[in-house]
N, C-alpha and C. Protein backbone atom coordinates (compact mmCIF):
# COMPACT_ATOMS: atom_id res chain seq x y z
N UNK A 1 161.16 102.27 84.94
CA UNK A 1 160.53 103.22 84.09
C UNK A 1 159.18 102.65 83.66
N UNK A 2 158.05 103.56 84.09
CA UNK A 2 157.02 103.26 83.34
C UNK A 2 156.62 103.21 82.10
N UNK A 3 156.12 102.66 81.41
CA UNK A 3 155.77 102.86 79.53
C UNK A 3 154.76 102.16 79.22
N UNK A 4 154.14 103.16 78.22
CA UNK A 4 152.80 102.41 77.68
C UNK A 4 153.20 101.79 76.03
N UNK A 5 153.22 100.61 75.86
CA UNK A 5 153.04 100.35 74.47
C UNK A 5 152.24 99.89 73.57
N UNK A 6 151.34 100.46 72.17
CA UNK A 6 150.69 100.02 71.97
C UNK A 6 150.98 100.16 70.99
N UNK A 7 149.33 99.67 69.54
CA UNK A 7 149.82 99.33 68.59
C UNK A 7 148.64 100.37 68.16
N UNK A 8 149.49 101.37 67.38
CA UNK A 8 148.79 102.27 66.51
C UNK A 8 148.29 102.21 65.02
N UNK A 9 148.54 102.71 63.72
CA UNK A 9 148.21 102.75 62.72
C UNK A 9 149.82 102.37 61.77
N UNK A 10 150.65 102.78 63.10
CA UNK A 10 152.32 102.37 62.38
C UNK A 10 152.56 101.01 62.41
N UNK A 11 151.76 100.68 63.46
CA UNK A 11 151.79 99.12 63.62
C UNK A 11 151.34 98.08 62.49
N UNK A 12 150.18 98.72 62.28
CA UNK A 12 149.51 98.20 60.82
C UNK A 12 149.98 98.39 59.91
N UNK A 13 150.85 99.62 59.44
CA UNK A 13 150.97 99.52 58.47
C UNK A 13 152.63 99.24 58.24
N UNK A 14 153.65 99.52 59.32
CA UNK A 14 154.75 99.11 59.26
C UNK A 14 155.34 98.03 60.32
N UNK A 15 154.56 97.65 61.43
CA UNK A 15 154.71 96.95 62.04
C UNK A 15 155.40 97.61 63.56
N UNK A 16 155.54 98.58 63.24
CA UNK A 16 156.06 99.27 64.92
C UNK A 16 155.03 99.63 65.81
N UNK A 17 155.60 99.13 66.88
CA UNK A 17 155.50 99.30 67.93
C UNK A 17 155.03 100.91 68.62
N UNK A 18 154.02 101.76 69.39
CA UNK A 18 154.32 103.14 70.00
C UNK A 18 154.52 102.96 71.08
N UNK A 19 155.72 103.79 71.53
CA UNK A 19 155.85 104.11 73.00
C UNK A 19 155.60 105.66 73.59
N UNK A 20 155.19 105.48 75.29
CA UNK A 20 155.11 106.56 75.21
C UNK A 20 155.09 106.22 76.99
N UNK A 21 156.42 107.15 77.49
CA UNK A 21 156.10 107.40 78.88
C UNK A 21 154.75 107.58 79.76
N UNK A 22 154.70 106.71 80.99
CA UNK A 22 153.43 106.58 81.58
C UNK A 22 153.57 107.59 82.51
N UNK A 23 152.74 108.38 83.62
CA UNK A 23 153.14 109.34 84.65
C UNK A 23 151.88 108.54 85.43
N UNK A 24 152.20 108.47 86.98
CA UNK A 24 151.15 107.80 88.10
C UNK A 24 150.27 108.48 88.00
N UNK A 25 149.33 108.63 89.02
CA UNK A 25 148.26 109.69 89.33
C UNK A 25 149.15 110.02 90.82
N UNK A 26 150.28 109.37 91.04
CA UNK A 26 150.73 109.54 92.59
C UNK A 26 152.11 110.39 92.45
N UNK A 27 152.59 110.51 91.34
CA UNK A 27 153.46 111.39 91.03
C UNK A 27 153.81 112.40 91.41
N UNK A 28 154.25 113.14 92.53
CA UNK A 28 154.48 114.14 93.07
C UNK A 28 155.27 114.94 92.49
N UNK A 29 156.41 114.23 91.66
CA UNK A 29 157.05 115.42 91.15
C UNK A 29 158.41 116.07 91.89
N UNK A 30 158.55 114.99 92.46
CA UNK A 30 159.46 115.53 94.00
C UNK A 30 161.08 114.73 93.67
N UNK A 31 161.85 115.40 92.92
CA UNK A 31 162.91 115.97 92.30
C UNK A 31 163.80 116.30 93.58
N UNK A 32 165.22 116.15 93.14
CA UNK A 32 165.87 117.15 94.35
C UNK A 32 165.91 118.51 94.08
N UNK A 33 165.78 119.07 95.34
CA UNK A 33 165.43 120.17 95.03
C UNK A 33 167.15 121.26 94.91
N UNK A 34 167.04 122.10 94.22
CA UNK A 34 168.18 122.97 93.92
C UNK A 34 168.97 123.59 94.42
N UNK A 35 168.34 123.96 96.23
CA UNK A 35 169.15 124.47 97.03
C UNK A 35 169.95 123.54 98.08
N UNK A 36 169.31 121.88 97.75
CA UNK A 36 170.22 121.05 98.28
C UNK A 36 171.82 120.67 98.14
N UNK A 37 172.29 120.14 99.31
CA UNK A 37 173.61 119.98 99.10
C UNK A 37 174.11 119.08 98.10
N UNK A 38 173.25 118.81 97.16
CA UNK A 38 174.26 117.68 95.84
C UNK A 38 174.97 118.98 95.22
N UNK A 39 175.95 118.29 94.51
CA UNK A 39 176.67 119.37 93.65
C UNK A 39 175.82 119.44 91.99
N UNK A 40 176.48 120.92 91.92
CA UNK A 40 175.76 121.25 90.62
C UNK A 40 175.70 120.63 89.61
N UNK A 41 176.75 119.92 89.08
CA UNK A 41 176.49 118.77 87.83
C UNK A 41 175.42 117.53 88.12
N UNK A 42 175.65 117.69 89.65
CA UNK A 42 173.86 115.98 89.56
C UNK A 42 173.09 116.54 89.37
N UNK A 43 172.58 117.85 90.14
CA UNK A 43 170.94 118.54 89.78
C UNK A 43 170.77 118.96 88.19
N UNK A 44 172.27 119.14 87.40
CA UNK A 44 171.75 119.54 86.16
C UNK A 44 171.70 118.28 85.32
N UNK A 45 172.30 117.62 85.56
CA UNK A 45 172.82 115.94 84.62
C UNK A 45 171.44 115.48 85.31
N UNK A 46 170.56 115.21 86.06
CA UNK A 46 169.44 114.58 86.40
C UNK A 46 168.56 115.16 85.63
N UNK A 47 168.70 116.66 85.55
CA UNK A 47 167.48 117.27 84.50
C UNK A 47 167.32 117.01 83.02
N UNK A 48 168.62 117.06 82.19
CA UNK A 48 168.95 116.40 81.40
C UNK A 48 168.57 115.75 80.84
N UNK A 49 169.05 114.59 81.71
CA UNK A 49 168.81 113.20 81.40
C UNK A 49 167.27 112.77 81.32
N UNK A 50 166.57 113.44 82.40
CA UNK A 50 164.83 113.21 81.96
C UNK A 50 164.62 113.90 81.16
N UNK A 51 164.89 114.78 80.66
CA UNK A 51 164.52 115.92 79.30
C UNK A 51 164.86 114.72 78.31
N UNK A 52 165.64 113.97 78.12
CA UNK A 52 166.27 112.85 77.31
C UNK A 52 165.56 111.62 76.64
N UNK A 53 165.57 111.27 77.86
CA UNK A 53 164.41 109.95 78.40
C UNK A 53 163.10 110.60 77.90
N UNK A 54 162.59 111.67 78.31
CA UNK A 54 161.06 112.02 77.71
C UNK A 54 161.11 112.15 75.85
N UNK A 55 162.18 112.54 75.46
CA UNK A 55 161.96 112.55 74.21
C UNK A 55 162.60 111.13 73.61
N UNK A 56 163.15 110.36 74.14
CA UNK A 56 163.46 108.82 73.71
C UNK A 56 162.09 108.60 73.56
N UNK A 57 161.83 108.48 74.75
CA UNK A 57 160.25 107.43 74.35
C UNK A 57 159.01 107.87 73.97
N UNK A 58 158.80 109.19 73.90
CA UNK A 58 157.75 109.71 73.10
C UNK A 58 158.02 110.46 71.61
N UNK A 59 159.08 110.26 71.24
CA UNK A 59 159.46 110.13 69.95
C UNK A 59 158.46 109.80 69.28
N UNK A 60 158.00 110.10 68.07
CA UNK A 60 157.26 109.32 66.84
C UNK A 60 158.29 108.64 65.99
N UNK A 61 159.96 108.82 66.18
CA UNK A 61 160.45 108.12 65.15
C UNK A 61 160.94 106.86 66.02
N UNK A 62 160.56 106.77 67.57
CA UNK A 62 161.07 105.51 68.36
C UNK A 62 159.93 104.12 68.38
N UNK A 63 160.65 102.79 67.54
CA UNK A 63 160.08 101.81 67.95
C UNK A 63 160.37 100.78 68.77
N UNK A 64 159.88 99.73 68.41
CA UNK A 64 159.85 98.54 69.91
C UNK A 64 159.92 97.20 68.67
């Protein structure tokens, strides 16, 4: 997983850490696609789970 962490104004003043998911410039975006043969709980549990992951780490209440 990519991540950028830096040190914002929370840092200064509470000492945390920001995170925040990185995306390439090479990123295609290339997912399985829906009419493939995985079964229906991986294509939806994969979506999920990055819907998940994107709000873990770009949270404002998530530190490091």
């Amino acid at each position: 997983m990519d991540l950028v962490i830096y040190k914002s104004n929370r840092f200064y003043n509470k000492g945390f850490f920001d995170i925040k998911s990185y995306q390439k410039e090479q990123n295609l975006y290339a997912y399985i696609p829906q009419k493939s043969n995985h079964r229906r709980h991986t294509i939806k549990n994969y979506v999920l789970n990055e819907l998940k992951r994107y709000i873990k780490y770009n949270s404002e209440n998530s530190f490091f």
